[in-house]
C-alpha atoms as a PDB file:
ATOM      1  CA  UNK A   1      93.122 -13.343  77.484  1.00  0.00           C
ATOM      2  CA  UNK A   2      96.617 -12.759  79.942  1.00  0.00           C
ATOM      3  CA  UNK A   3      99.394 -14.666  80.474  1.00  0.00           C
ATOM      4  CA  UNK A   4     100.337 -16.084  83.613  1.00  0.00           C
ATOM      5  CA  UNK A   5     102.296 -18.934  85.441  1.00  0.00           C
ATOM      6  CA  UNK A   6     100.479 -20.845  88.312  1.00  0.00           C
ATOM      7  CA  UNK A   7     102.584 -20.049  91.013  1.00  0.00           C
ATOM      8  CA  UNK A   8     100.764 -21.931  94.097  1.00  0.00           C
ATOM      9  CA  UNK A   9      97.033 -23.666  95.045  1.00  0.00           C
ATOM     10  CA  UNK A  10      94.874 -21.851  97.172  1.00  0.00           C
ATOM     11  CA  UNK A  11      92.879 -23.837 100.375  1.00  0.00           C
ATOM     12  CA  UNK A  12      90.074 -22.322 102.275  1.00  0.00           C
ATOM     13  CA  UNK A  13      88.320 -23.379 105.494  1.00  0.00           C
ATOM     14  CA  UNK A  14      85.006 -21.760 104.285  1.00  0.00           C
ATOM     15  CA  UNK A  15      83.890 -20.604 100.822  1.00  0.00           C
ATOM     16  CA  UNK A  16      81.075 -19.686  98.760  1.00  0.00           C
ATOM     17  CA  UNK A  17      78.687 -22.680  97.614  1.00  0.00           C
ATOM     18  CA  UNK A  18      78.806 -22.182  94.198  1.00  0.00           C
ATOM     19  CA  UNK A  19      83.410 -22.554  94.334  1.00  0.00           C
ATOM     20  CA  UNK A  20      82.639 -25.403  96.520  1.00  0.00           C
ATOM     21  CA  UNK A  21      83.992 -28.230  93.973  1.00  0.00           C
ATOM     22  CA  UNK A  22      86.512 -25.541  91.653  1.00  0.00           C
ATOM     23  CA  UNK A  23      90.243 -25.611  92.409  1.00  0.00           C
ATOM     24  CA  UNK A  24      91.775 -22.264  93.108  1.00  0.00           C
ATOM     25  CA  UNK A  25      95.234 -21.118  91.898  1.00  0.00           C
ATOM     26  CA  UNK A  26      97.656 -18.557  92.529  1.00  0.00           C
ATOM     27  CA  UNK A  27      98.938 -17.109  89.308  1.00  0.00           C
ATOM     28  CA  UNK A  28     101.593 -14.417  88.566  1.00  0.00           C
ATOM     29  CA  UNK A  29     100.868 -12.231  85.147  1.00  0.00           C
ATOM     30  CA  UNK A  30     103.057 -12.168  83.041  1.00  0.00           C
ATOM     31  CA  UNK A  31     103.904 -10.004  80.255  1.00  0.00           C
ATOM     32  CA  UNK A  32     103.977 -11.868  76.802  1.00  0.00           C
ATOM     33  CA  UNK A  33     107.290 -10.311  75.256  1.00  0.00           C
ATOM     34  CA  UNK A  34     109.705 -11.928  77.841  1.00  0.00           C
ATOM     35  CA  UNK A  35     107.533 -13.748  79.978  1.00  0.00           C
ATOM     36  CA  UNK A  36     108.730 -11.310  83.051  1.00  0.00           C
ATOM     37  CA  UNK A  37     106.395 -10.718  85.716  1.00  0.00           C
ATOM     38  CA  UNK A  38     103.925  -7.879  86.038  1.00  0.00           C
ATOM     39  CA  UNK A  39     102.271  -6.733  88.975  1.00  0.00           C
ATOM     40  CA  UNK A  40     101.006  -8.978  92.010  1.00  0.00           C
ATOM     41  CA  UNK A  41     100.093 -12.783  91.934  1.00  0.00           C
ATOM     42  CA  UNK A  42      95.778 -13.080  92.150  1.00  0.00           C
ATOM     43  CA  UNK A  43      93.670 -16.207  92.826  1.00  0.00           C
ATOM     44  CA  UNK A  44      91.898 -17.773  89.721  1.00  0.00           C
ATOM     45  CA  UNK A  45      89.442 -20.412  89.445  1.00  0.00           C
ATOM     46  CA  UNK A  46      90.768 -23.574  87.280  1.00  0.00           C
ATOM     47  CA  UNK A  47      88.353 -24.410  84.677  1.00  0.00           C
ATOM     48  CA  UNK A  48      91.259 -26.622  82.818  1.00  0.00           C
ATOM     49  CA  UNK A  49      92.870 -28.631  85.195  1.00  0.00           C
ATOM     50  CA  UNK A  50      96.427 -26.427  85.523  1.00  0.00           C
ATOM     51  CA  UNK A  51      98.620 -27.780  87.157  1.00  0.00           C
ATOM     52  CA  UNK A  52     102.146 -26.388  88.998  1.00  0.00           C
ATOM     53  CA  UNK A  53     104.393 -24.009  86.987  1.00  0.00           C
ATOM     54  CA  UNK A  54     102.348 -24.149  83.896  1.00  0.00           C
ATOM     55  CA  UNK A  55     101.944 -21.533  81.897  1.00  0.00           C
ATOM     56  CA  UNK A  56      98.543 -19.985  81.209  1.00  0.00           C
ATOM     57  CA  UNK A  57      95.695 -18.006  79.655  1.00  0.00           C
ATOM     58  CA  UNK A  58      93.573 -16.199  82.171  1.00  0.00           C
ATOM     59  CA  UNK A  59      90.159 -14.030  82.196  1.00  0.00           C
ATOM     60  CA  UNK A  60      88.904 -11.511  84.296  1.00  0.00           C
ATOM     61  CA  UNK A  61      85.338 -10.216  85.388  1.00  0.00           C
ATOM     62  CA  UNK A  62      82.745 -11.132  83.723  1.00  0.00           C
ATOM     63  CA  UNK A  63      84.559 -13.563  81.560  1.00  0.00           C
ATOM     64  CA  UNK A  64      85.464 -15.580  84.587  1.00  0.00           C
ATOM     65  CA  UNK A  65      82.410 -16.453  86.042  1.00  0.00           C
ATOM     66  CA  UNK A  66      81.231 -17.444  82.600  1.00  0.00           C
ATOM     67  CA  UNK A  67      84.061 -20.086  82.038  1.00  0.00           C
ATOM     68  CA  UNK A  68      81.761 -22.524  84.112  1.00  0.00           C
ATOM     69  CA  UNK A  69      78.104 -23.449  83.667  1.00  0.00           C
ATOM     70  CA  UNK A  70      77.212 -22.598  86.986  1.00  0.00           C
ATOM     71  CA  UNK A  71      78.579 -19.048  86.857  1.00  0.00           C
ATOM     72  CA  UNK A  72      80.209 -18.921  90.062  1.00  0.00           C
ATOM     73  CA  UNK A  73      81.164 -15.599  92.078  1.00  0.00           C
ATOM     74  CA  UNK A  74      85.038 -15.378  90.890  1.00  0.00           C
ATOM     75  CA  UNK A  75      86.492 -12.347  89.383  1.00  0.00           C
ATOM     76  CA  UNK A  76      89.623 -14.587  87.446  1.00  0.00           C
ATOM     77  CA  UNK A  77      89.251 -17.956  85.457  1.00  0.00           C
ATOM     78  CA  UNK A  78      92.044 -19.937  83.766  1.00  0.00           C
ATOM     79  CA  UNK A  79      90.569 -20.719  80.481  1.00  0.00           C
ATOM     80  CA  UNK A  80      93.809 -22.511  78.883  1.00  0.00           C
ATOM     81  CA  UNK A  81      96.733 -24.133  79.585  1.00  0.00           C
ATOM     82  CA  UNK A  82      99.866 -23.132  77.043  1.00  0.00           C
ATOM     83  CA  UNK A  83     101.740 -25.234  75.180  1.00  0.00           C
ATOM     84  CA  UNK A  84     103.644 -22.232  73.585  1.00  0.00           C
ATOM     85  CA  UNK A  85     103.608 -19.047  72.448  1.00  0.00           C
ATOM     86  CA  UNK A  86     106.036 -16.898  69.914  1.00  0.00           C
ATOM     87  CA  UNK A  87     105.928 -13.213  69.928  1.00  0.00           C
ATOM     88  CA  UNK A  88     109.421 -12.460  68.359  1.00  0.00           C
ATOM     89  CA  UNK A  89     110.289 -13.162  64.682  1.00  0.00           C
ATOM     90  CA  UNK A  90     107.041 -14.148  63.763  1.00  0.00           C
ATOM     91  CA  UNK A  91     107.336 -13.999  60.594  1.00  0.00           C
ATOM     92  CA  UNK A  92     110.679 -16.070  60.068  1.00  0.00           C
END
């Protein structure tokens, strides 16, 4: 699992069937050390209920599509939402 920080919502006009009724995010990665931003922000599928600014875990491939029942046709899912993390001093 990634980190990343919803960073918008996503609408479309058209879409697949099976994403008909699944809310799509934008989300920036993030790396885990100092929670500063790596590479471009991607679309995920919500399978949590995220909502704006939170912090979160996030699958790709194969993993995504299996974070619903339905397997849907998504390459990113947002499997968690975080209430923290601690990387540094863990053992203080």
């Amino acid at each position: 699992m990634k980190l990343a920080k919803v960073v918008g919502r996503v609408f479309c006009a058209r879409q697949d069937p099976a994403i008909d009724n699944k809310t799509l995010l934008l989300i920036q990665p993030l790396k885990w050390e100092d929670e500063s931003p790596v590479g471009d922000p991607l679309v995920a599928a919500d399978a949590v209920g995220a909502g704006a600014a939170e912090k979160v875990f996030w699958v790709a491939s194969r993993e995504a599509a299996v974070a619903f029942k339905d397997v849907p046709p998504v390459d990113a899912a947002i499997v968690a939402i975080i209430d923290g993390h601690q990387v540094k001093d863990f053992r203080k």
